[in-house]
N, C-alpha and C. Protein backbone atom coordinates (compact mmCIF):
# COMPACT_ATOMS: atom_id res chain seq x y z
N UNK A 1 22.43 -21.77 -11.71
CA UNK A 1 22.17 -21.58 -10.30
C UNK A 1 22.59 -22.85 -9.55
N UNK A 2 23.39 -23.04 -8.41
CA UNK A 2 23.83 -23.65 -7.62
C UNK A 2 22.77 -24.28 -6.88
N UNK A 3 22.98 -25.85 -6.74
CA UNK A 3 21.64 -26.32 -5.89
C UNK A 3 22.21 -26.54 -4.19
N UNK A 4 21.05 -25.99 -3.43
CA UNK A 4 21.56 -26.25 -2.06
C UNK A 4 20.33 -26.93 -1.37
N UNK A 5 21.40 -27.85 -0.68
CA UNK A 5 20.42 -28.69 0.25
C UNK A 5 19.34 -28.01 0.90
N UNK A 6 18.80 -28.39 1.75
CA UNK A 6 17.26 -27.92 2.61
C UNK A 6 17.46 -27.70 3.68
N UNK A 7 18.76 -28.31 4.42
CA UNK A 7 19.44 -27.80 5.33
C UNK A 7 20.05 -26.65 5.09
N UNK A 8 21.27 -26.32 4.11
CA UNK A 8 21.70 -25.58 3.87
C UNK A 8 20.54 -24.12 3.45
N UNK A 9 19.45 -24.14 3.08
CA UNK A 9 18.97 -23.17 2.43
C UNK A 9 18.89 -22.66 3.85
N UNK A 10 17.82 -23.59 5.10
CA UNK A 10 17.42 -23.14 6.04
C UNK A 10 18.59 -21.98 6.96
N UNK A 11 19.78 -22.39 6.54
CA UNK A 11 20.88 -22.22 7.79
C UNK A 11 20.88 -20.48 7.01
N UNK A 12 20.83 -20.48 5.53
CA UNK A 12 20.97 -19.21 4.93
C UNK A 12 19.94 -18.37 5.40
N UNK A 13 18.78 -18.68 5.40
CA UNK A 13 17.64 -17.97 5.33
C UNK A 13 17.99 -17.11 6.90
N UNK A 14 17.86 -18.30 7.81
CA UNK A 14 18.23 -17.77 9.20
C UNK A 14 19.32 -16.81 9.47
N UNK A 15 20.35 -16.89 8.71
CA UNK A 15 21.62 -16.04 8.67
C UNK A 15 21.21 -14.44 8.07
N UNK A 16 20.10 -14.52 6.87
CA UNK A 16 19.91 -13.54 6.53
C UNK A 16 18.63 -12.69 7.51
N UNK A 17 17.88 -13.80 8.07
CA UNK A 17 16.85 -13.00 9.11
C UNK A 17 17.73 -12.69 10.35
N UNK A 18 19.11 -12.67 10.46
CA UNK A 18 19.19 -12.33 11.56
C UNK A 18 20.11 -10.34 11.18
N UNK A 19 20.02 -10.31 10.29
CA UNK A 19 20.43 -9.29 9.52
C UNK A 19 19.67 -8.04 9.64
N UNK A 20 18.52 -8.48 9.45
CA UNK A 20 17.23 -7.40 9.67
C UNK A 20 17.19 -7.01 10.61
N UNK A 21 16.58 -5.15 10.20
CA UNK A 21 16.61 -4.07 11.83
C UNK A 21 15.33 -4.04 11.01
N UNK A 22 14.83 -5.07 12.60
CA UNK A 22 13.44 -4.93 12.60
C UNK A 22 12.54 -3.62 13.11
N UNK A 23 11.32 -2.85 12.75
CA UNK A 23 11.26 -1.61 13.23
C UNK A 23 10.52 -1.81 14.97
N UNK A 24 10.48 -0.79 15.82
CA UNK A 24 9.82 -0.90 16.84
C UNK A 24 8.44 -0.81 17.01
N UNK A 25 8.12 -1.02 18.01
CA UNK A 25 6.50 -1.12 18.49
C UNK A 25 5.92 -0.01 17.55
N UNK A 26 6.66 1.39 18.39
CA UNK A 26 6.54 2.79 18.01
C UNK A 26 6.38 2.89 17.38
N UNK A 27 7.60 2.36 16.10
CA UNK A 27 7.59 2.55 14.91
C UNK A 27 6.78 2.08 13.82
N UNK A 28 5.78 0.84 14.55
CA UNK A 28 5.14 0.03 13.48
C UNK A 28 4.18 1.05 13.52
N UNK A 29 3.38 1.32 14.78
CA UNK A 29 2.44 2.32 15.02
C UNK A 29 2.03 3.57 14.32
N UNK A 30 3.44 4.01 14.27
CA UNK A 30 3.20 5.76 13.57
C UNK A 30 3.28 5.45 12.29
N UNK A 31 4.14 4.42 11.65
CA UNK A 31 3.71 3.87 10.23
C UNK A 31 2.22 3.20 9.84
N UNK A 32 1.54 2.45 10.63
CA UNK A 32 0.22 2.42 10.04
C UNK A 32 -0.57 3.13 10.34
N UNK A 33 -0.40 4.70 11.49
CA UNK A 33 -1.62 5.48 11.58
C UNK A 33 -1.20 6.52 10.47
N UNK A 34 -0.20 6.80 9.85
CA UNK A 34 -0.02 7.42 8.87
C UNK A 34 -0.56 6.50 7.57
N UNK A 35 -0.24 5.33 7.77
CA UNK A 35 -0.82 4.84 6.54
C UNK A 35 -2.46 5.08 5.94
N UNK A 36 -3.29 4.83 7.62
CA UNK A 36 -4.43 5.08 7.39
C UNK A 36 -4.90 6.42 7.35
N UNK A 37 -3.59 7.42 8.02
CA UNK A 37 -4.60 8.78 7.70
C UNK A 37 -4.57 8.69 6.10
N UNK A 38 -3.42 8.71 5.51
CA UNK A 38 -3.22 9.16 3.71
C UNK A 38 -3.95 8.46 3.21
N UNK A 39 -4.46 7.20 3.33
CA UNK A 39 -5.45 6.37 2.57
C UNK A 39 -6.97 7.11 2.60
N UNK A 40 -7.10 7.71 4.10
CA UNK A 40 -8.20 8.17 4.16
C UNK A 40 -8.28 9.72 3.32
N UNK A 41 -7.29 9.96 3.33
CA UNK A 41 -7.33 11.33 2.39
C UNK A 41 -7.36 11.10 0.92
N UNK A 42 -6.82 10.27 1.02
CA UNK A 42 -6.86 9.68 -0.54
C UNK A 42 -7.77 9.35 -1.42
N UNK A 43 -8.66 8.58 -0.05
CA UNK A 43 -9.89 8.12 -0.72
C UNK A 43 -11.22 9.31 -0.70
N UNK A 44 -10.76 10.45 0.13
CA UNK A 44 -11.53 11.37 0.01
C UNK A 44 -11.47 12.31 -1.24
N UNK A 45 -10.06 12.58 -1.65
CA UNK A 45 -9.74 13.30 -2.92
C UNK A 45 -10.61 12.69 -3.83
N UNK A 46 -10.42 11.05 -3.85
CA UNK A 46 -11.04 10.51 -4.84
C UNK A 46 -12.65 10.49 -5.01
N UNK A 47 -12.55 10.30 -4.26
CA UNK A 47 -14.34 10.87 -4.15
C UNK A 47 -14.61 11.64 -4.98
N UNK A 48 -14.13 13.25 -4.54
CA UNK A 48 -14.62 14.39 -4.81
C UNK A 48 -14.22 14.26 -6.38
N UNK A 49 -13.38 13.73 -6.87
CA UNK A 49 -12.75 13.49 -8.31
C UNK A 49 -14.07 13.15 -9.18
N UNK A 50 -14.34 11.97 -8.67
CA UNK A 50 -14.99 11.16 -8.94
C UNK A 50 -16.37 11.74 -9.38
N UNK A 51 -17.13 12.39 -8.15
CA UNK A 51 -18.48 13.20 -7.92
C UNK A 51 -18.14 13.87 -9.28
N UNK A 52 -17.45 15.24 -9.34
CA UNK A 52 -17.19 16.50 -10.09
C UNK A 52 -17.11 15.73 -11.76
N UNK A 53 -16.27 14.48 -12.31
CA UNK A 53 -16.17 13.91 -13.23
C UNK A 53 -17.53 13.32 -13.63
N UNK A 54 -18.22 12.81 -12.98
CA UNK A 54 -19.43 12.67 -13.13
C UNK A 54 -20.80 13.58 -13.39
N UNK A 55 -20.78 14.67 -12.70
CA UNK A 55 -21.12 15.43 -12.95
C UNK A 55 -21.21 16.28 -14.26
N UNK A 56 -20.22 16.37 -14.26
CA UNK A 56 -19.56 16.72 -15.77
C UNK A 56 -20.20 15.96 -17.37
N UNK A 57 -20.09 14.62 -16.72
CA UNK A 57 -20.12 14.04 -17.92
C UNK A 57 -22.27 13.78 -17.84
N UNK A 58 -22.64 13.84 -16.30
CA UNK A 58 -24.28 13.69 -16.89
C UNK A 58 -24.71 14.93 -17.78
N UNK A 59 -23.82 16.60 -17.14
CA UNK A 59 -24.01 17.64 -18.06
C UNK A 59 -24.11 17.39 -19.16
N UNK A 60 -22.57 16.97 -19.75
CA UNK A 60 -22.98 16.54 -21.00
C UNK A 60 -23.34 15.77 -22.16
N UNK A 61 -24.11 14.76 -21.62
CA UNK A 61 -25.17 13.83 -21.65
C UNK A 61 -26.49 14.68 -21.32
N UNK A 62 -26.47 15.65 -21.15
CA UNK A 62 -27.83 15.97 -21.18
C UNK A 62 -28.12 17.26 -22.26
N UNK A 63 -27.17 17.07 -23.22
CA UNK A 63 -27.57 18.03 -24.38
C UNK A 63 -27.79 16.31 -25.30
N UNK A 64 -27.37 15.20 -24.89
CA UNK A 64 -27.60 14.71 -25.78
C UNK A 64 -28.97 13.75 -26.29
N UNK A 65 -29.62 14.16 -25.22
CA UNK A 65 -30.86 13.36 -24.98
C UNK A 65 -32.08 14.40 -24.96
């Protein structure tokens, strides 16, 4: 690997941030209210996973006691 000055890295870095299509306002928006609806669904599936698996397993834990 090639060593580059600290100048030089900086001048790259900047060259490559100017590269980026950054997203819009809009766009950040409808990406994290979607983020939080699916998380919230997600964490609801899991729940119910969770409850029903449990359930399950005090059932059968209770032939064994």
């Amino acid at each position: 690997m090639a060593k580059v000055s600290p100048g030089e890295f900086v001048r790259q870095v900047r060259q490559e941030t100017a590269k980026v299509t950054w997203p819009t306002r809009k766009e950040t928006m409808i990406t994290t209210i979607m983020v939080l609806i699916m998380t919230t669904v997600l964490a609801i599936f899991f729940l119910g996973v969770d409850q029903i698996l449990g359930r399950f397993v005090r059932f059968l834990l209770s032939f064994a006691g």
